[in-house]
C-alpha atoms as a PDB file:
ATOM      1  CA  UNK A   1     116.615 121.319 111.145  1.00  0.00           C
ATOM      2  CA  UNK A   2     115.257 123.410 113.658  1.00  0.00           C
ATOM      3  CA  UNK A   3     111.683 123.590 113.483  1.00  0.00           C
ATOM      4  CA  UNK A   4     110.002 127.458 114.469  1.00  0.00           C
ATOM      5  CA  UNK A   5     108.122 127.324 117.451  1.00  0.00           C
ATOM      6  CA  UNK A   6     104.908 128.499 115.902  1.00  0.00           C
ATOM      7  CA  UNK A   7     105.100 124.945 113.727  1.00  0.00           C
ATOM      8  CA  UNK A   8     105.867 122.928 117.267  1.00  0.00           C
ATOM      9  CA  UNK A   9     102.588 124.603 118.571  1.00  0.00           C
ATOM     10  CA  UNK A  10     100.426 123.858 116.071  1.00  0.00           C
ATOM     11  CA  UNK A  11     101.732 120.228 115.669  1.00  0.00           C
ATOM     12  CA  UNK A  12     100.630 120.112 119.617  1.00  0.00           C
ATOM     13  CA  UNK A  13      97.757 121.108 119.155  1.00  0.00           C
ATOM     14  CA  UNK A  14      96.880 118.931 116.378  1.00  0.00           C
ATOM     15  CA  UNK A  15      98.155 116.006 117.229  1.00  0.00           C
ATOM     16  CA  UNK A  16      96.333 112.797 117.074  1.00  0.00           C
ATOM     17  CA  UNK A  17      98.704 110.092 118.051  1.00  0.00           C
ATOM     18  CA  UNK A  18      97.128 107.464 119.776  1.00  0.00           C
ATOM     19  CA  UNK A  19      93.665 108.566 119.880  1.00  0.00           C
ATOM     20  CA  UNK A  20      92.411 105.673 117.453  1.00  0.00           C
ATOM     21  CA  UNK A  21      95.151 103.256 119.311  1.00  0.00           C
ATOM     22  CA  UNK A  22      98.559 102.782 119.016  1.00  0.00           C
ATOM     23  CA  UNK A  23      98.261 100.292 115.963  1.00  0.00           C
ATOM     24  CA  UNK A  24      95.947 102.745 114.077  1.00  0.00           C
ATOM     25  CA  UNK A  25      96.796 103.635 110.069  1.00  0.00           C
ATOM     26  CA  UNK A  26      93.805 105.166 109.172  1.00  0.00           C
ATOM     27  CA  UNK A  27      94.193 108.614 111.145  1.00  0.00           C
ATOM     28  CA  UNK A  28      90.873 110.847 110.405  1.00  0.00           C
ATOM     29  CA  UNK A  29      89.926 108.328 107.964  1.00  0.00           C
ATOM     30  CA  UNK A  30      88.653 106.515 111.509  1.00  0.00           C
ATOM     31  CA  UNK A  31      85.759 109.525 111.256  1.00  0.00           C
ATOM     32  CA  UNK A  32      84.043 108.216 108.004  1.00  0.00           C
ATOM     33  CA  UNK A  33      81.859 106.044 110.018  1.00  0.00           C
ATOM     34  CA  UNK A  34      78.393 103.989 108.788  1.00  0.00           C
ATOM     35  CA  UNK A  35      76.441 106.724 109.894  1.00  0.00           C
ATOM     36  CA  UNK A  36      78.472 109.469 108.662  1.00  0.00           C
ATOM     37  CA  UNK A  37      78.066 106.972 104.594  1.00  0.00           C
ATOM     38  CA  UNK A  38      74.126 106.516 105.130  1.00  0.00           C
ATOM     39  CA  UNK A  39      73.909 110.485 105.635  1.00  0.00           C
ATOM     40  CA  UNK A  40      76.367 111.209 102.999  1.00  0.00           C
ATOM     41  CA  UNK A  41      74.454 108.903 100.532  1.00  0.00           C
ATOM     42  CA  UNK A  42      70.805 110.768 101.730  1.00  0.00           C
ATOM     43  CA  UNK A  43      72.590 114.602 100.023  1.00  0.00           C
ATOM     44  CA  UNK A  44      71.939 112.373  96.279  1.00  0.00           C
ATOM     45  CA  UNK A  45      68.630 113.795  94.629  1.00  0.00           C
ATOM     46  CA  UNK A  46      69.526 114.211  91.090  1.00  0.00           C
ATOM     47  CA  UNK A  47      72.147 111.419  90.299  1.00  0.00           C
ATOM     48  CA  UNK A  48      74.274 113.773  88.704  1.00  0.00           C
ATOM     49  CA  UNK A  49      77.926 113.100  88.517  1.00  0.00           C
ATOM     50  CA  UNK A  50      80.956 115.087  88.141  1.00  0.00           C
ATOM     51  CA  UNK A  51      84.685 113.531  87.747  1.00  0.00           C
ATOM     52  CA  UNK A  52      87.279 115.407  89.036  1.00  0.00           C
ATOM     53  CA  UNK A  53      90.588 113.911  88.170  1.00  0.00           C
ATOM     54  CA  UNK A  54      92.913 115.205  85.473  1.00  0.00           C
ATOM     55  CA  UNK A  55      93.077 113.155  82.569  1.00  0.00           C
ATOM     56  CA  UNK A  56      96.900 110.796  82.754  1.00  0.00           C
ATOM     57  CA  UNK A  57      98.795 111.498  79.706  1.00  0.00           C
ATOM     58  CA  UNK A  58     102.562 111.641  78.786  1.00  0.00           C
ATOM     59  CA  UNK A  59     102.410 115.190  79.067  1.00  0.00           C
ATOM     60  CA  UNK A  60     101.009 115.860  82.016  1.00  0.00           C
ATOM     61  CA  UNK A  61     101.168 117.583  84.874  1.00  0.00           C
ATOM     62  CA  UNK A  62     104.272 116.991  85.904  1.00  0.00           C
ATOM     63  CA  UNK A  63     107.679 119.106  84.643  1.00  0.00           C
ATOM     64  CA  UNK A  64     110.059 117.597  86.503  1.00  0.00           C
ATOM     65  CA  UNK A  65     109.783 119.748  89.538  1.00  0.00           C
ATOM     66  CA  UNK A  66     109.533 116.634  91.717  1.00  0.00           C
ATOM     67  CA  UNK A  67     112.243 114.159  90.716  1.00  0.00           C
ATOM     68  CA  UNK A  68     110.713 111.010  89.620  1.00  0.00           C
ATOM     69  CA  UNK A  69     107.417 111.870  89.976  1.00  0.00           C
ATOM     70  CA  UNK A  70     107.511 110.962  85.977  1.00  0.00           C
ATOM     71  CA  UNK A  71     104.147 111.683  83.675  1.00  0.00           C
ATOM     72  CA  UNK A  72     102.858 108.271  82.632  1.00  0.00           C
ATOM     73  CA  UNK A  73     104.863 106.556  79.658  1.00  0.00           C
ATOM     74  CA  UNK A  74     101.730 104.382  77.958  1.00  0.00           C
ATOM     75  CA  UNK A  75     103.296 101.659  75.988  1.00  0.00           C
ATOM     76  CA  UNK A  76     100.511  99.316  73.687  1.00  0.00           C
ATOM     77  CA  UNK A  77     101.923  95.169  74.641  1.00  0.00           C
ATOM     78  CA  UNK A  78     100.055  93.509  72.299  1.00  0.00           C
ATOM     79  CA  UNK A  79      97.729  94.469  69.243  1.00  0.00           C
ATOM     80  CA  UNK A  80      94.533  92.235  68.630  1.00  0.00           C
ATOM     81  CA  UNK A  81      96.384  89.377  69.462  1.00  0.00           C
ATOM     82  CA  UNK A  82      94.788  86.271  68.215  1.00  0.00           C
ATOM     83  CA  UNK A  83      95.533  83.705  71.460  1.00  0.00           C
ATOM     84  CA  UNK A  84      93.561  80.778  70.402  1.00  0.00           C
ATOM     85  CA  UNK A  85      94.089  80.563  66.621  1.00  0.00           C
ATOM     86  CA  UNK A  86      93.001  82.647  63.623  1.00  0.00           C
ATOM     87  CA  UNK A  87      89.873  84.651  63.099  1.00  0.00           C
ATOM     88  CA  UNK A  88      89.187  84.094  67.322  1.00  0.00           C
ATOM     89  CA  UNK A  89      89.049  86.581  69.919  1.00  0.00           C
ATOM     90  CA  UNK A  90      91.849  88.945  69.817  1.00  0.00           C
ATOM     91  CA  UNK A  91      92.994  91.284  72.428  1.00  0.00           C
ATOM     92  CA  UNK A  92      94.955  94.052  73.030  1.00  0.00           C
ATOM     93  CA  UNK A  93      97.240  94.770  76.110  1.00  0.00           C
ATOM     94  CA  UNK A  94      98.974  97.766  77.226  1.00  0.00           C
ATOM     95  CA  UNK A  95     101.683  98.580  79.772  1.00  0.00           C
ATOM     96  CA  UNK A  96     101.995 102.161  81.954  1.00  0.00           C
ATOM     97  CA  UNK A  97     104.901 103.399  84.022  1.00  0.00           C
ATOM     98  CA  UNK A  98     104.709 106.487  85.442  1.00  0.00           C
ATOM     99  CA  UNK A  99     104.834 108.335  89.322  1.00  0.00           C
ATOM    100  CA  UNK A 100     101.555 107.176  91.313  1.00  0.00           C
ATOM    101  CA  UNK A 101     101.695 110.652  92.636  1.00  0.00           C
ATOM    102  CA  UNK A 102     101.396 111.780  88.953  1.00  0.00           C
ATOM    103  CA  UNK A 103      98.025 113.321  88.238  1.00  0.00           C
ATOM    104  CA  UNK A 104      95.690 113.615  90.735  1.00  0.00           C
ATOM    105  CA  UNK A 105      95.653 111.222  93.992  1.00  0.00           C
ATOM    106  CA  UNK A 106      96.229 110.813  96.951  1.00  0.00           C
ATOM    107  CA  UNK A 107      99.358 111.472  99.904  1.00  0.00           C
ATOM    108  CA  UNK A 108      99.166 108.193 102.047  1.00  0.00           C
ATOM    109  CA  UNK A 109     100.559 108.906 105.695  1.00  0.00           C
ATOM    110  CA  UNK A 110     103.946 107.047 104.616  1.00  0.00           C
ATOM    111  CA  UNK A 111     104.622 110.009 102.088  1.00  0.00           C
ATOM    112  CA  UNK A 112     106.153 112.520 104.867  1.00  0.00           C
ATOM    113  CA  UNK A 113     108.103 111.815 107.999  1.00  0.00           C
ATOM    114  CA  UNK A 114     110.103 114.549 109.985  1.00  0.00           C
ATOM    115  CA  UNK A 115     112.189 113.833 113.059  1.00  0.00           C
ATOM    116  CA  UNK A 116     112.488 110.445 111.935  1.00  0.00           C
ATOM    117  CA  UNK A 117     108.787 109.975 112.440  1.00  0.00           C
ATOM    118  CA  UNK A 118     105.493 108.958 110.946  1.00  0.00           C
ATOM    119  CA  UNK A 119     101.848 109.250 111.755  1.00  0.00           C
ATOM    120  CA  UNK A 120     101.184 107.419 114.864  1.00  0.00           C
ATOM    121  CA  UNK A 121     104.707 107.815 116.100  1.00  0.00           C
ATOM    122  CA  UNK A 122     106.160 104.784 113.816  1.00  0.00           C
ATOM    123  CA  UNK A 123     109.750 104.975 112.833  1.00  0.00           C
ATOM    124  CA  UNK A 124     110.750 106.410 109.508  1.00  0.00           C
ATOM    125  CA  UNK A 125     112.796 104.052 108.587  1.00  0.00           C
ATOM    126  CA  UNK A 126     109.725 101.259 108.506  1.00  0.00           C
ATOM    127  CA  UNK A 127     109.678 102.420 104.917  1.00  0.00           C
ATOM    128  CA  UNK A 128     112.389 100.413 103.007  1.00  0.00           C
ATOM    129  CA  UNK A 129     113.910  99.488  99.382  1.00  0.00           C
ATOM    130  CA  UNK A 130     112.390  96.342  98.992  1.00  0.00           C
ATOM    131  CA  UNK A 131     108.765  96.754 100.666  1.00  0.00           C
ATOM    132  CA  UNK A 132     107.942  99.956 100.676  1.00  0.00           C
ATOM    133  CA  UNK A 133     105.809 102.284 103.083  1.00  0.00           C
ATOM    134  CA  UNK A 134     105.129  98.535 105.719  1.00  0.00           C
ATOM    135  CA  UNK A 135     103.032 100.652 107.936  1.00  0.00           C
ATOM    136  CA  UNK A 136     100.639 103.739 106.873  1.00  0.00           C
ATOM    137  CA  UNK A 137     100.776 102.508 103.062  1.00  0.00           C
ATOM    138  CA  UNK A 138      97.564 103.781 100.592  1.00  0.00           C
ATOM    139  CA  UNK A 139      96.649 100.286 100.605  1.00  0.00           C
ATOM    140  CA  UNK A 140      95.165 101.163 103.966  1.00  0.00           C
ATOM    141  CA  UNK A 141      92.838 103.091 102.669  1.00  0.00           C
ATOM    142  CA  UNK A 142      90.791 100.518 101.297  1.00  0.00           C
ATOM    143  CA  UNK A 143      87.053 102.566 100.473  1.00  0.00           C
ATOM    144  CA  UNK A 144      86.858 106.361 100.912  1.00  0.00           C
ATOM    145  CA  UNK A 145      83.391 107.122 100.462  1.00  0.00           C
ATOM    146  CA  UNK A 146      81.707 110.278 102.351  1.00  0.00           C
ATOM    147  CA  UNK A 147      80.255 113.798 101.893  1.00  0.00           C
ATOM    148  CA  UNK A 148      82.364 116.064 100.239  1.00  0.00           C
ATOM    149  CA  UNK A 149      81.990 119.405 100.740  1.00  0.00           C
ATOM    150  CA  UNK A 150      83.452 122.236  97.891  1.00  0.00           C
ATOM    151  CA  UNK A 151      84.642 124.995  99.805  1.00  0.00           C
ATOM    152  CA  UNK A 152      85.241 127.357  96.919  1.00  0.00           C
ATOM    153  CA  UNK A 153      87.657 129.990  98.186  1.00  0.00           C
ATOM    154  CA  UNK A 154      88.182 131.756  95.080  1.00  0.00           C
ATOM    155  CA  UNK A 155      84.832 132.404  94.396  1.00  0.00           C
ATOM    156  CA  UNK A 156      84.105 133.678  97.642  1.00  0.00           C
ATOM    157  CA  UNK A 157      86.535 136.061  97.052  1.00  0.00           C
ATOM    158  CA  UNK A 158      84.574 136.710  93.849  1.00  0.00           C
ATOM    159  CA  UNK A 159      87.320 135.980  91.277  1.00  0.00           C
ATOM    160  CA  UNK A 160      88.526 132.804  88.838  1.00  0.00           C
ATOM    161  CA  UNK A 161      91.801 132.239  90.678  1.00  0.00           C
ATOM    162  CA  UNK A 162      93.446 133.223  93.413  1.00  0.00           C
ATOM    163  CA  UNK A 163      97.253 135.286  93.545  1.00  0.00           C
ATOM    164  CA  UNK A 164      99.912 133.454  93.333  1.00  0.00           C
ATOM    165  CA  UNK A 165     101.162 134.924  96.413  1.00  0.00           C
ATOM    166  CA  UNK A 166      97.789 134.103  98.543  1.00  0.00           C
ATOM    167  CA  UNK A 167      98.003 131.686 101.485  1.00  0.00           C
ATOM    168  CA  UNK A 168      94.680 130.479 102.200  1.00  0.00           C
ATOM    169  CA  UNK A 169      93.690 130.898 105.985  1.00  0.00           C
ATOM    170  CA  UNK A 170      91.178 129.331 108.759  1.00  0.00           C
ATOM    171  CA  UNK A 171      88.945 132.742 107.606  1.00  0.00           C
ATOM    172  CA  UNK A 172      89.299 131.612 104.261  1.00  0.00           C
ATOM    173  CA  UNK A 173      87.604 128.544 104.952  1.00  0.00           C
ATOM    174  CA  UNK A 174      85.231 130.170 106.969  1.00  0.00           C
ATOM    175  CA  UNK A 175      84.049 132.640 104.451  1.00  0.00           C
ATOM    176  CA  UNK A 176      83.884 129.735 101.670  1.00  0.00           C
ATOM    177  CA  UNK A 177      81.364 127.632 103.926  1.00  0.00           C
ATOM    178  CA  UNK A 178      79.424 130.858 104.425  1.00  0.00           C
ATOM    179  CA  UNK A 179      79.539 131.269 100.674  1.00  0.00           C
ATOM    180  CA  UNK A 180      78.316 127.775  99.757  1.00  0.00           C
ATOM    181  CA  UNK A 181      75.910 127.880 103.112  1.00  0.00           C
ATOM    182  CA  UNK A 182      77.474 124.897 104.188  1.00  0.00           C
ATOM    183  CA  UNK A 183      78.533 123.503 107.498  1.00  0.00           C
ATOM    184  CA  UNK A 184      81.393 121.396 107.413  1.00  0.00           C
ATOM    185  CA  UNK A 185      80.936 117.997 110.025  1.00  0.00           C
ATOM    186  CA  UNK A 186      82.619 115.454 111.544  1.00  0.00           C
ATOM    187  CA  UNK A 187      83.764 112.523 108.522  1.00  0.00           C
ATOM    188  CA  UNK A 188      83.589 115.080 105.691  1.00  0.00           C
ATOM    189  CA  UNK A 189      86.274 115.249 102.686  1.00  0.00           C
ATOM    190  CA  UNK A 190      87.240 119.002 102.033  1.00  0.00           C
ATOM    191  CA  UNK A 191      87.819 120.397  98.788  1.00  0.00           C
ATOM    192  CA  UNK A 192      89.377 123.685  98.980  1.00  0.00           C
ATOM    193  CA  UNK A 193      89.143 125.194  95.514  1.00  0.00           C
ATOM    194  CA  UNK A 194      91.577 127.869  94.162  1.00  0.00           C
ATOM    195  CA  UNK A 195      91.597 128.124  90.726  1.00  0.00           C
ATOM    196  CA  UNK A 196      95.186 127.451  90.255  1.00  0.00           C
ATOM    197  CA  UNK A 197      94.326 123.906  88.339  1.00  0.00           C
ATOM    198  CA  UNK A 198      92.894 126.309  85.186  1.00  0.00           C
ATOM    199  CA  UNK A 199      95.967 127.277  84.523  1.00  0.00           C
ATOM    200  CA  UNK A 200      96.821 124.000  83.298  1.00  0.00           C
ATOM    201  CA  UNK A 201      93.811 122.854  81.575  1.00  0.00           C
ATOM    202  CA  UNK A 202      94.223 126.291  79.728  1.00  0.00           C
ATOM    203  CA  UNK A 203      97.507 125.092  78.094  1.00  0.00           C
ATOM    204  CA  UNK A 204      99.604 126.915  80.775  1.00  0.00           C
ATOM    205  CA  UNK A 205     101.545 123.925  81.891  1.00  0.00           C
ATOM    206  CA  UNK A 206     104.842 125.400  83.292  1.00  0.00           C
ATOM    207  CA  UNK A 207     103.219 128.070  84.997  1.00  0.00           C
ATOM    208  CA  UNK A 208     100.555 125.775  86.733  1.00  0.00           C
ATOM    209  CA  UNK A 209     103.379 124.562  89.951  1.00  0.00           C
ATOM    210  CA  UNK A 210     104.621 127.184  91.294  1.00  0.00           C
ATOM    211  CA  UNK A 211     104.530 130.044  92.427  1.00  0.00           C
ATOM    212  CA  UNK A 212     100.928 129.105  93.501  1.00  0.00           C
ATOM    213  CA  UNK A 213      98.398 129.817  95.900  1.00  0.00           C
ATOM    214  CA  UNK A 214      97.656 126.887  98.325  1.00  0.00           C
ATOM    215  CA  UNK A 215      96.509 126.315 102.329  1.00  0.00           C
ATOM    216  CA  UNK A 216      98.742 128.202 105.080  1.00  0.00           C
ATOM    217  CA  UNK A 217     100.019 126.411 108.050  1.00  0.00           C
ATOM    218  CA  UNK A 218      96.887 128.046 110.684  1.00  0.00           C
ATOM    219  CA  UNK A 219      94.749 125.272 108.548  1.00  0.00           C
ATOM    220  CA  UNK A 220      95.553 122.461 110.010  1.00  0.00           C
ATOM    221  CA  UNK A 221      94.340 123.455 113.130  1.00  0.00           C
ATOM    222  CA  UNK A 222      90.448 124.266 111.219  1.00  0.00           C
ATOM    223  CA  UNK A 223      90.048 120.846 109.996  1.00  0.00           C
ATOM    224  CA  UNK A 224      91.367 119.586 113.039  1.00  0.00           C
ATOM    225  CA  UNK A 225      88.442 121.152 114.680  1.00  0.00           C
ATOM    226  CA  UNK A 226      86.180 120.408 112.639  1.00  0.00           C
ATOM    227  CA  UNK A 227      87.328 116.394 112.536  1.00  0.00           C
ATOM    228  CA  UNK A 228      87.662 116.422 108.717  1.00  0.00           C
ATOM    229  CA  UNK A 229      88.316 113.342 107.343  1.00  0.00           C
ATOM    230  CA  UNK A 230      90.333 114.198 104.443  1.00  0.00           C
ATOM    231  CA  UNK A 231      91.434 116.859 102.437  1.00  0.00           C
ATOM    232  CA  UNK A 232      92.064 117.503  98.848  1.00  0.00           C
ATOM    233  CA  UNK A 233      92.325 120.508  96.494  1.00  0.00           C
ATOM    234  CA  UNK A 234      93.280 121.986  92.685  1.00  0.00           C
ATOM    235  CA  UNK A 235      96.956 122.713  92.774  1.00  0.00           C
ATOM    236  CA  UNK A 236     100.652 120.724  92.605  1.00  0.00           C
ATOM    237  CA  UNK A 237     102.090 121.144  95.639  1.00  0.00           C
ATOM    238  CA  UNK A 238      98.552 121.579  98.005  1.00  0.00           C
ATOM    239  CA  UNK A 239      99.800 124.161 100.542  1.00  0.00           C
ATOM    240  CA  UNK A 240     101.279 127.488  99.274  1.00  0.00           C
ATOM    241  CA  UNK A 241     104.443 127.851  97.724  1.00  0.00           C
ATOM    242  CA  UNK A 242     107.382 129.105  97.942  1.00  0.00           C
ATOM    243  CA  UNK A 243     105.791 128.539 101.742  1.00  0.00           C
ATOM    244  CA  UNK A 244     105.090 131.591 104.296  1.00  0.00           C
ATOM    245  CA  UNK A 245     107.743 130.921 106.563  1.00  0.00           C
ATOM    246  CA  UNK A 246     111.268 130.823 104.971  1.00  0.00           C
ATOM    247  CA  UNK A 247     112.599 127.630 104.543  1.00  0.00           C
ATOM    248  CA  UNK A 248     109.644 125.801 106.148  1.00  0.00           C
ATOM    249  CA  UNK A 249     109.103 123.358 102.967  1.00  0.00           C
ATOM    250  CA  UNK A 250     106.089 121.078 102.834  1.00  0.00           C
ATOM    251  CA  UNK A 251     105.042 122.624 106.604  1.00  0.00           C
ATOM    252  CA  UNK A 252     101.196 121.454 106.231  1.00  0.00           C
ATOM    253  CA  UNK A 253     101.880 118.267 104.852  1.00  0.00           C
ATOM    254  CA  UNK A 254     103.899 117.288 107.938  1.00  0.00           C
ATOM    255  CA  UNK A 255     101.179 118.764 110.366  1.00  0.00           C
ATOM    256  CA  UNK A 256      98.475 116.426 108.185  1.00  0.00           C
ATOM    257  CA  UNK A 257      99.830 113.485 107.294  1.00  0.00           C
ATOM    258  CA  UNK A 258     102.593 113.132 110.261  1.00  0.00           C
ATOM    259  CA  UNK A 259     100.818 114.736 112.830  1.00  0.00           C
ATOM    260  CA  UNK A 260      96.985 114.735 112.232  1.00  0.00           C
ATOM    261  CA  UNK A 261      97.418 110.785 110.119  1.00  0.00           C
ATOM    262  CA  UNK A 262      95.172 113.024 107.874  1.00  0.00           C
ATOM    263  CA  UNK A 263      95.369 112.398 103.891  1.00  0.00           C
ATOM    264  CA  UNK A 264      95.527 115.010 101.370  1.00  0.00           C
ATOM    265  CA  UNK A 265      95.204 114.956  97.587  1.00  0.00           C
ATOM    266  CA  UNK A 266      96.525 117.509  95.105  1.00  0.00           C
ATOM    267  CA  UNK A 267      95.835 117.955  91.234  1.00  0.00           C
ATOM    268  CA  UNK A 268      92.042 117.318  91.774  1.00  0.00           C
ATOM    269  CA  UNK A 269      90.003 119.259  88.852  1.00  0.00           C
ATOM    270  CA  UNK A 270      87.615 121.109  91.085  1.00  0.00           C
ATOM    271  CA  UNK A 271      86.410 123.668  87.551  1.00  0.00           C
ATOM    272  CA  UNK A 272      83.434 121.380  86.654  1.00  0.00           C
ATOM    273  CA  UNK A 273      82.781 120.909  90.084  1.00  0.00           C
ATOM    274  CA  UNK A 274      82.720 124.506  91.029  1.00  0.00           C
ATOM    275  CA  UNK A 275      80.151 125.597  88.410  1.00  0.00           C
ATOM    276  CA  UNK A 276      78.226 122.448  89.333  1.00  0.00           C
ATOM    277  CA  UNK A 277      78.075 123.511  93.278  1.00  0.00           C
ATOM    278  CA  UNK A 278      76.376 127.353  91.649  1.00  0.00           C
ATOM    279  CA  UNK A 279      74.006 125.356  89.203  1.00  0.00           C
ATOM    280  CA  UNK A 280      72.510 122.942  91.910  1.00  0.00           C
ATOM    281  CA  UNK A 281      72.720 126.025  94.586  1.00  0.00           C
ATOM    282  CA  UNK A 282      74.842 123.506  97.130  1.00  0.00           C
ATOM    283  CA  UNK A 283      78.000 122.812  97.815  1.00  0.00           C
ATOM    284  CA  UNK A 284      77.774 119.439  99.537  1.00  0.00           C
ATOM    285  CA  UNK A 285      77.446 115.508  97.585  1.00  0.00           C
ATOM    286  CA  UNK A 286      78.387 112.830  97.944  1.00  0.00           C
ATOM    287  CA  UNK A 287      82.051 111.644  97.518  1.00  0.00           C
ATOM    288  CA  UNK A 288      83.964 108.645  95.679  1.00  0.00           C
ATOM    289  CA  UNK A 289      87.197 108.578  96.028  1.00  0.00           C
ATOM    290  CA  UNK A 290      89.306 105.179  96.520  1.00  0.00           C
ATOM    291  CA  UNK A 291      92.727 105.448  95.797  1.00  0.00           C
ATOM    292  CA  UNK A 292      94.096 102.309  93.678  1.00  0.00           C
ATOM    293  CA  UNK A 293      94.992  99.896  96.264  1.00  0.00           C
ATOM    294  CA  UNK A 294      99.305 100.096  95.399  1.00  0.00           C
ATOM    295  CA  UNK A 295     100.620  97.869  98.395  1.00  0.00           C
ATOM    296  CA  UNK A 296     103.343  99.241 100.195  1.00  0.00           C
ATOM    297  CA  UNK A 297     102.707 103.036  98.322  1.00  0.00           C
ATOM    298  CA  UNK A 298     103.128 106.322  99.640  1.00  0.00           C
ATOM    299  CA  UNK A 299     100.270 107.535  97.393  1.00  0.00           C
ATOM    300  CA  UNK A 300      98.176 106.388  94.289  1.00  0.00           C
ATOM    301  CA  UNK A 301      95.941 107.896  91.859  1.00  0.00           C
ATOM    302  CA  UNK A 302      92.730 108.424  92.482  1.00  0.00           C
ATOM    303  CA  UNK A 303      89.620 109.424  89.853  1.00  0.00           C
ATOM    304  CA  UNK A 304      87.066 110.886  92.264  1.00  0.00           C
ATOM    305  CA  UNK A 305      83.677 111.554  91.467  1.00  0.00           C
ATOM    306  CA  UNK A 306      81.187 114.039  92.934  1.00  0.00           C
ATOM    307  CA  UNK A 307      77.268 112.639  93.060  1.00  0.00           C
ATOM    308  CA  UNK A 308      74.581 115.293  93.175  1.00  0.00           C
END
């Protein structure tokens, strides 16, 4: 396809190919440095802890919308199964299959490729059948571990949720940090909260993926700036949808993940977190987030956890 102009700009402008080396399949992860952990670890006073993944049921989050990105299927293998003889220890087993992309998690830099690219320049086709994503996998993202920081953009804008219709902008971001009196650094992990994800843990399942609010192709070019390290936030598709520019599917996911070799992570319960950030008057912890280690994956559920 023909890609607009004002897309080619920003991926210019973004662009970080090379600047770790041309062997590099980290991307911003790079910026999560010692020192960035040590002061990311010093923002923990009270030990308080906040998960923010969705729980992984059958009937989940997914509708179908994304073909094969299946809800798990959890099937029970064994049932106090006595291995070594009668009245020993028994055990039980179970089995999952289901999309690693499923619930919440992580986008590894395999998961989008335009012009026949990936992050770094690698060709597209280095993902295969057999092996998977062989460069740019989530397996490369062995420990992610820094300060998050909650930019709550629906609360800023003083209400539960944003419109459906509501592409959230570089000013956006700006007037969350300003909410939260936060400054956003080099290595941080940016959650961008909009609300959307309460439509699902309210029972409203089908309405939850679209149409939905979600981050506008200008913010790229903000986090770029600002040398985040990741990004993650509360709804199914993580940048708005149906997009701003007609036709333009999936626009900021190319411009992170291609681009900027920047991960992003969608279906992340921020709710808990949100009224945890106004409780404790701060909207900065520290972050755990490792994705499970799937070799050769173009994503993989995470459970993160906020530390206060």
């Amino acid at each position: 396809m023909q890609f607009p102009q004002e897309f080619l700009d920003i991926a210019r402008r973004v662009n970080n190919w090379g600047r770790w080396g041309s062997a590099d399949e980290l991307g911003t992860l790079n910026l999560v440095t010692d020192e960035v952990v040590r002061a990311a670890a010093a923002t923990v006073r009270t030990g308080h802890r906040v998960a923010l993944a969705v729980p992984l049921r059958q009937h989940g989050i997914q509708t179908g919308l994304a073909p094969g990105r299946t809800d798990p299927l959890h099937t029970m293998v064994a049932l106090n199964r006595e291995m070594f003889g009668p009245n020993g220890v028994a055990t039980s087993d179970d089995t999952v299959t289901m999309g690693l992309q499923a619930g919440t998690h992580w986008d590894a830099l395999a998961h989008v490729s335009y012009n026949g690219r990936l992050y770094n320049g690698r060709p597209a086709d280095s993902i295969t059948a057999h092996r998977g994503a062989t460069v740019g996998g989530i397996d490369k993202a062995p420990h992610i571990v820094s300060r998050g920081v909650l930019l709550d953009v629906a609360a800023a804008h003083g209400v539960d949720r944003l419109p459906a219709d509501h592409a959230v902008t570089p000013e956006d971001l700006d007037a969350a940090a300003l909410f939260g009196e936060v400054r956003v650094r080099a290595g941080d992990i940016v959650l961008v909260r909009t609300g959307q994800l309460g439509l699902y843990l309210n029972g409203q399942r089908d309405r939850y993926a679209t149409p939905s609010p979600g981050l506008s192709i200008r913010c790229p070019q903000w986090f770029h700036a600002h040398d985040v390290a990741a990004v993650a936030n509360d709804t199914f598709t993580f940048e708005i949808i149906p997009p701003e520019i007609e036709n333009l599917w999936l626009a900021v996911h190319a411009l992170h993940l291609v681009d900027m070799g920047m991960l992003q992570g969608q279906n992340w319960n921020l709710e808990e977190l949100s009224a945890a950030c106004a409780r404790e008057r701060r909207y900065e912890f520290l972050l755990s987030a490792t994705p499970e280690p799937f070799v050769g994956a173009t994503g993989a559920p995470v459970a993160p956890v906020a530390i206060f």
